[in-house]
N, C-alpha and C. Protein backbone atom coordinates (compact mmCIF):
# COMPACT_ATOMS: atom_id res chain seq x y z
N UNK A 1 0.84 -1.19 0.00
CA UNK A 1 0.00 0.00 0.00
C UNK A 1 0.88 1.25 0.00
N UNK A 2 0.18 2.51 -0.10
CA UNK A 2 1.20 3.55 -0.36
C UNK A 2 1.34 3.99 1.28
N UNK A 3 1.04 3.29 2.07
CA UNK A 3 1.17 3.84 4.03
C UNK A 3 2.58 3.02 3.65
N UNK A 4 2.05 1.80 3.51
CA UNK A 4 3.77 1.14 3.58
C UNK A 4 4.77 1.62 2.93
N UNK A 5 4.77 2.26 1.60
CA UNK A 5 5.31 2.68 0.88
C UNK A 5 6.35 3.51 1.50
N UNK A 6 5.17 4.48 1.75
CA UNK A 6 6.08 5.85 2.55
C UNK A 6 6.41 5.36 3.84
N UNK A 7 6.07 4.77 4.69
CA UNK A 7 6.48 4.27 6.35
C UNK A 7 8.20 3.86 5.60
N UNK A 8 8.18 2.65 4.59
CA UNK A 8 9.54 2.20 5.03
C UNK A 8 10.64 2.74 3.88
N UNK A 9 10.10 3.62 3.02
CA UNK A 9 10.88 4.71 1.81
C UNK A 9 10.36 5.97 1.69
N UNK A 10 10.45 6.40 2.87
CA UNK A 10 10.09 8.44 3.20
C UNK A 10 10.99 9.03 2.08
N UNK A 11 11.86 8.45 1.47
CA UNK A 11 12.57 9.89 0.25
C UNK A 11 11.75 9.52 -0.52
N UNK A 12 10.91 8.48 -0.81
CA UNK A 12 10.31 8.70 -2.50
C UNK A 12 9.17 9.62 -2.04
N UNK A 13 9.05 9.99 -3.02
CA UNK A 13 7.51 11.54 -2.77
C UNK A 13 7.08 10.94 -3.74
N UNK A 14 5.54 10.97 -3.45
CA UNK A 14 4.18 10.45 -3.66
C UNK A 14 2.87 11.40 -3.89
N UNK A 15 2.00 11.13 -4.61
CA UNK A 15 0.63 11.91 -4.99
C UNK A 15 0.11 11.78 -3.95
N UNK A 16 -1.38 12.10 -3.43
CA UNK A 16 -2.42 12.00 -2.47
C UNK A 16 -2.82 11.05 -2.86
N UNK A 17 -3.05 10.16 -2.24
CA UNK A 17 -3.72 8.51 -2.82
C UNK A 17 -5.58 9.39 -2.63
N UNK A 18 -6.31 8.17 -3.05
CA UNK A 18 -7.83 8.40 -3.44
C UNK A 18 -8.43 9.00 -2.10
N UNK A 19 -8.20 8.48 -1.05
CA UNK A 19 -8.95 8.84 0.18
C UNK A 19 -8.49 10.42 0.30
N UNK A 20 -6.83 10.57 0.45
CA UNK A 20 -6.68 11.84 0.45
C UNK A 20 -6.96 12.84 -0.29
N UNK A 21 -7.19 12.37 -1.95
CA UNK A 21 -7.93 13.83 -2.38
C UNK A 21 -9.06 13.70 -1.88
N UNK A 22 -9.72 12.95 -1.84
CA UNK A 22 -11.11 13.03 -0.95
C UNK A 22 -11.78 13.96 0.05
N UNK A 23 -10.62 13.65 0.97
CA UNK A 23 -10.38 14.64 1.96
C UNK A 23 -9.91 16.10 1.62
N UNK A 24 -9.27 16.34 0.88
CA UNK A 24 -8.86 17.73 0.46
C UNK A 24 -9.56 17.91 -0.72
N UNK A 25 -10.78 17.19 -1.57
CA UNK A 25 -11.92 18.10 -1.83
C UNK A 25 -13.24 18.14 -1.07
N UNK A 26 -13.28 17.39 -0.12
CA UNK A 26 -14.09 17.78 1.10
C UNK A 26 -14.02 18.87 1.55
N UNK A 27 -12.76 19.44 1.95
CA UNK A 27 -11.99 20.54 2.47
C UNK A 27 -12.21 21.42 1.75
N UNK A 28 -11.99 21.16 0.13
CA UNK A 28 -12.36 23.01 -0.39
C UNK A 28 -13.18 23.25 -0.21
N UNK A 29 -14.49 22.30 0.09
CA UNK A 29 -15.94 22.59 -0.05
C UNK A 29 -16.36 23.61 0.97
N UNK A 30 -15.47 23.70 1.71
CA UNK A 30 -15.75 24.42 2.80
C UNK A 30 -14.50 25.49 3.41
N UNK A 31 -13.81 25.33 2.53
CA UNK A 31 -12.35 26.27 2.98
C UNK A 31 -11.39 25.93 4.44
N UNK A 32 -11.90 24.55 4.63
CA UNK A 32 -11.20 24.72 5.71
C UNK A 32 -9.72 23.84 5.50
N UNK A 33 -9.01 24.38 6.12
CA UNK A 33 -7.32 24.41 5.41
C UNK A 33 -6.92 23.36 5.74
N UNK A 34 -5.66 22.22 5.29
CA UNK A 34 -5.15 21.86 6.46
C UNK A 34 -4.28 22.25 7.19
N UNK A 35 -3.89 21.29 8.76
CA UNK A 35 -2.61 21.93 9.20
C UNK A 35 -1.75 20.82 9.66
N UNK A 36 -0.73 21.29 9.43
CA UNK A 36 0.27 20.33 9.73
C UNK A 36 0.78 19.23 7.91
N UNK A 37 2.30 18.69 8.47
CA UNK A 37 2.80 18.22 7.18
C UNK A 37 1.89 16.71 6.58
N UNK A 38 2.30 17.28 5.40
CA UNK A 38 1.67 15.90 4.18
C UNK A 38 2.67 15.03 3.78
N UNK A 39 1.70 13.77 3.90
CA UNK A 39 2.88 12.54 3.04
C UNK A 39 3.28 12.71 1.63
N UNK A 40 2.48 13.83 1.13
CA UNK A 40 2.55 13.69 -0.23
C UNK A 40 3.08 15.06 -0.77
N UNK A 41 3.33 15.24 -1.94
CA UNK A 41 3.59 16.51 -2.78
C UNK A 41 3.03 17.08 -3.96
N UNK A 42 2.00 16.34 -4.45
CA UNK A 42 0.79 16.59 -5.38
C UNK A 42 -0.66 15.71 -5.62
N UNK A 43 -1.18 16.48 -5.80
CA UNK A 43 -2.80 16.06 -6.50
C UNK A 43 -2.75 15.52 -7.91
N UNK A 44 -2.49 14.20 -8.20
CA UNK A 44 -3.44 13.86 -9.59
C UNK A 44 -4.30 13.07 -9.77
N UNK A 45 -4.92 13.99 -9.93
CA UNK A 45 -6.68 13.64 -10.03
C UNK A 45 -7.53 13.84 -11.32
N UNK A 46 -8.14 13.09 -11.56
CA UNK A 46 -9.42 13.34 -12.70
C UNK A 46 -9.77 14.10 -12.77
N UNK A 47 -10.22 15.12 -13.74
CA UNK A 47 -11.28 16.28 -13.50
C UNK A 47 -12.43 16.00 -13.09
N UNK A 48 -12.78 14.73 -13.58
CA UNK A 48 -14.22 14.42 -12.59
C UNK A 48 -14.09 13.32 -12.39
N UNK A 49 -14.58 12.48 -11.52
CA UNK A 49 -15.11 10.84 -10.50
C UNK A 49 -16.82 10.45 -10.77
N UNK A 50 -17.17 10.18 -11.97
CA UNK A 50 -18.70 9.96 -12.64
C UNK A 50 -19.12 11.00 -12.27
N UNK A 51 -20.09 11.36 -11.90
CA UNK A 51 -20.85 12.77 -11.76
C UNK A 51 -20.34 13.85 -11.27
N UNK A 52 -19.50 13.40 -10.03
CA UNK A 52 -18.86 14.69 -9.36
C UNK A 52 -16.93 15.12 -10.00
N UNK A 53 -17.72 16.72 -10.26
CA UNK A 53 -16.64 17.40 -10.17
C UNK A 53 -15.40 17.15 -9.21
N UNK A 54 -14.12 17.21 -9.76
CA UNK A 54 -13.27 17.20 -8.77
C UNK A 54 -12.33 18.51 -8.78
N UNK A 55 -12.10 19.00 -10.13
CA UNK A 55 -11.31 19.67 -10.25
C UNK A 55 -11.97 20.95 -10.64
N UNK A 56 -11.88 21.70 -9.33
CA UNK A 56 -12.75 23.32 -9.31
C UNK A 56 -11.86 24.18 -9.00
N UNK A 57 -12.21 25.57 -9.57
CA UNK A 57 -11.37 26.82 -9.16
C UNK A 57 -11.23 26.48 -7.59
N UNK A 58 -11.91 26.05 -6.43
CA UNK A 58 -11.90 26.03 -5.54
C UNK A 58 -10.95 24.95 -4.89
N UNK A 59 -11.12 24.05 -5.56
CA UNK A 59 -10.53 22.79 -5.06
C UNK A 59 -8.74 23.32 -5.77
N UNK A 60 -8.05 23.62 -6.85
CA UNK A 60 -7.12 24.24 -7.21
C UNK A 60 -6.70 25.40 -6.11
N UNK A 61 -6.85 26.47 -5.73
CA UNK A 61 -6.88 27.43 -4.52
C UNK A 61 -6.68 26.60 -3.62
N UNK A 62 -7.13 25.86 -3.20
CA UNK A 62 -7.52 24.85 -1.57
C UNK A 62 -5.96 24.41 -1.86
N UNK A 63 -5.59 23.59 -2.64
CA UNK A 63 -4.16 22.94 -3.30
C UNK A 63 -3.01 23.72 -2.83
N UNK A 64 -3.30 25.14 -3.58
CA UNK A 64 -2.26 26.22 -4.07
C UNK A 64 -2.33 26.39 -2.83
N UNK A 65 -3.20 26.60 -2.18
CA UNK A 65 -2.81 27.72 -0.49
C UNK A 65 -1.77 26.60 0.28
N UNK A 66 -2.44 25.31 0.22
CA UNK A 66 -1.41 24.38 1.11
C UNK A 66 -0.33 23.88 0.61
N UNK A 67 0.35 24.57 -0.39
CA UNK A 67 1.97 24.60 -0.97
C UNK A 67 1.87 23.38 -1.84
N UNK A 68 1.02 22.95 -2.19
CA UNK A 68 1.00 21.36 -3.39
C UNK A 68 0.27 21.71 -4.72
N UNK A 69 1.05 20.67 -5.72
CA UNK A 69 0.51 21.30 -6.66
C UNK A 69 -0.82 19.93 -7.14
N UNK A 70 -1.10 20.77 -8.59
CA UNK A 70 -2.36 20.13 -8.84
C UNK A 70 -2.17 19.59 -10.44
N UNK A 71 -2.16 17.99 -11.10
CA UNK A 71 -2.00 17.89 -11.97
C UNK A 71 -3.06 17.36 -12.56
N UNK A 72 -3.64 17.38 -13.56
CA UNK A 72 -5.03 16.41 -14.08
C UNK A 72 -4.94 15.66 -14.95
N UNK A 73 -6.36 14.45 -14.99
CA UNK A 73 -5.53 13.87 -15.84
C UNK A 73 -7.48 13.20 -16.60
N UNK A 74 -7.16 12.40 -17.68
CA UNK A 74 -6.44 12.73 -18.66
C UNK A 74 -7.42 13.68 -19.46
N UNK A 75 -6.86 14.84 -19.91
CA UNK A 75 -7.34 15.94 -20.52
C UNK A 75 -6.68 15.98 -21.70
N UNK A 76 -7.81 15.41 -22.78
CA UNK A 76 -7.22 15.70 -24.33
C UNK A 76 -8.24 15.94 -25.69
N UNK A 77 -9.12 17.47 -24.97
CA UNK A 77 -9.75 18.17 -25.79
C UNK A 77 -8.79 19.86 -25.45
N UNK A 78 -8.93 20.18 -26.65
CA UNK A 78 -8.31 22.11 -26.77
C UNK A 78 -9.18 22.61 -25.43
N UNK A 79 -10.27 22.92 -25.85
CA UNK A 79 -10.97 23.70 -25.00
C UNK A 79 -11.08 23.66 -23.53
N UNK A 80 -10.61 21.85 -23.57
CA UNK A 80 -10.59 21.72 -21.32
C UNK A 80 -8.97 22.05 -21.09
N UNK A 81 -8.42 22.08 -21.82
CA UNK A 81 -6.91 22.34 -21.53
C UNK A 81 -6.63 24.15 -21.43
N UNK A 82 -7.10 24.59 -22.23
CA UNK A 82 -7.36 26.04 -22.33
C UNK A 82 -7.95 26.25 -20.57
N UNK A 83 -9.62 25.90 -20.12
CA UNK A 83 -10.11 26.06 -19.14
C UNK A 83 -9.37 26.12 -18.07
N UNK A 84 -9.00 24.70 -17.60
CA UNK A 84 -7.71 24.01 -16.53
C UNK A 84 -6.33 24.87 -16.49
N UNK A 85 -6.08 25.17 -17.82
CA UNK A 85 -4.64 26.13 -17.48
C UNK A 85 -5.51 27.45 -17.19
N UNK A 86 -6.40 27.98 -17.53
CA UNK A 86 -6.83 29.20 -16.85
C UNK A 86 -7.34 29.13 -15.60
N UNK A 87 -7.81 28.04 -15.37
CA UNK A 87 -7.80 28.10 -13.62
C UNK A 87 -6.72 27.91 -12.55
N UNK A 88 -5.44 27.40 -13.55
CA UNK A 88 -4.32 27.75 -12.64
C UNK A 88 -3.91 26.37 -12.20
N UNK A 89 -4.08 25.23 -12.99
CA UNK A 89 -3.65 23.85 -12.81
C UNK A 89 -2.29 23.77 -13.04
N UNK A 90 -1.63 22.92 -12.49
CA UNK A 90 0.09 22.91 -12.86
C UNK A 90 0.91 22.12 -13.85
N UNK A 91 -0.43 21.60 -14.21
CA UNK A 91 -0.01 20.17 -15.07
C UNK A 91 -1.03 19.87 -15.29
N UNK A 92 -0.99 18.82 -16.81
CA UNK A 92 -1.93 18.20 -17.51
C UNK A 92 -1.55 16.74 -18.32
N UNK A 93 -2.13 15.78 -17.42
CA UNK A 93 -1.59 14.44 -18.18
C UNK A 93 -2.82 14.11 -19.44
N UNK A 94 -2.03 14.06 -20.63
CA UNK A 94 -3.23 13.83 -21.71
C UNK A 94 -2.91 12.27 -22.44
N UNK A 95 -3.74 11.56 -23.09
CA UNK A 95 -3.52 10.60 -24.14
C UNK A 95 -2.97 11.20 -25.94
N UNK A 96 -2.96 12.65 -25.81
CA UNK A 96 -2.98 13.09 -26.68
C UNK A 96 -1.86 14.37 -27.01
N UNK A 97 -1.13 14.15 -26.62
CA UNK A 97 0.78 15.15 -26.52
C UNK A 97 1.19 15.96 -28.17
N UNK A 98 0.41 15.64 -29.04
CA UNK A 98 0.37 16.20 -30.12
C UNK A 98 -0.46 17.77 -29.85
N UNK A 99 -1.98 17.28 -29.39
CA UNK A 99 -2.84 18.49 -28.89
C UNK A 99 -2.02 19.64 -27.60
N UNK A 100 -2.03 18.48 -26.83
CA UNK A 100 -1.61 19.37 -25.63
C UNK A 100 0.07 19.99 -25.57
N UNK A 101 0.68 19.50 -26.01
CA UNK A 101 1.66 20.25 -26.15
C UNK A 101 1.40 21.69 -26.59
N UNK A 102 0.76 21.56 -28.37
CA UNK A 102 0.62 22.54 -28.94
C UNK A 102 -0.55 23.57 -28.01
N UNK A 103 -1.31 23.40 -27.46
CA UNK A 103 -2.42 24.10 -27.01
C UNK A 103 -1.74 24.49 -25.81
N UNK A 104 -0.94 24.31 -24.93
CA UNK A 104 0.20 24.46 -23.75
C UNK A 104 1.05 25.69 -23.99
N UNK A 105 1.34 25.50 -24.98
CA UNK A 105 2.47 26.69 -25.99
C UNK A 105 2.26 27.86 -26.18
N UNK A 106 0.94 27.53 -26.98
CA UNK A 106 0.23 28.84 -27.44
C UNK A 106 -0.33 29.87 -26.31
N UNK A 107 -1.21 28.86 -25.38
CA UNK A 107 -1.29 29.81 -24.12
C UNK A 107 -0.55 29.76 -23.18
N UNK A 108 0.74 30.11 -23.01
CA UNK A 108 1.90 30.59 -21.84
C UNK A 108 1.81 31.26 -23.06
N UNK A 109 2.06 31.51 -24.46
CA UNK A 109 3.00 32.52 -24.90
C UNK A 109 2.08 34.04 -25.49
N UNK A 110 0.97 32.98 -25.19
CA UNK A 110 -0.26 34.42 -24.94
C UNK A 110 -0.05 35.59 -23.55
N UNK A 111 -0.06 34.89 -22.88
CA UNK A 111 0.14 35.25 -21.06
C UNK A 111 1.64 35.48 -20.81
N UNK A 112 2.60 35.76 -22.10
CA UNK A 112 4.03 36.43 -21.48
C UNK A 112 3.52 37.60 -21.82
N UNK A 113 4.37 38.97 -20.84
CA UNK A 113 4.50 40.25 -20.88
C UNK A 113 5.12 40.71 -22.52
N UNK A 114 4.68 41.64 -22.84
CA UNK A 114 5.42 42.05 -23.93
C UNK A 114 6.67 42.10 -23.56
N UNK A 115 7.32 42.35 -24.36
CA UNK A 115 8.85 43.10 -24.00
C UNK A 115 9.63 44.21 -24.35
């Protein structure tokens, strides 16, 4: 399991297993933070779990405030990749690296400062 994992190999860093995003989108639902250290160092998660949303401006914020990042997965239409990087996701695992690369590109190089 990933308890054992980390109990007897603390240098490897690990995602939030299922229960824990659970818990930390429970938590955005309501803003309440956590405290104290995590076994883990990122969120990758589905954008959604059958009906329910997982991946919300809120639930991203909830992430960002507690120093972890947020990666999704698998996203491989233009338009949800566009969305997700405008809500400030850190990453995007796709089946489709032809799309998302190119659609990745274009918007960072929209969102640089002139010069």
């Amino acid at each position: 399991s990933i308890v054992t994992l980390r109990t007897e190999s603390p240098e490897i860093v690990t995602s939030a297993s299922q229960p824990e995003a659970r818990w930390a989108l429970h938590r955005s639902w309501v803003r309440w933070p956590w405290i104290g250290p995590r076994p883990y160092v990122a969120f990758q998660v589905p954008e959604r779990a059958g009906r329910l949303r997982v991946v919300t401006p809120a639930f991203i914020d909830q992430v960002h405030n507690e120093g972890q990042v947020i990666q999704v997965w698998v996203v491989n239409d233009e338009p949800d990749i566009i969305r997700l990087l405008d809500w400030g996701v850190d990453g995007l695992i796709s089946d489709r690296p032809d799309v998302a690369v190119k659609v990745n590109a274009a918007w960072y190089n929209e969102r640089q400062p002139a010069e």
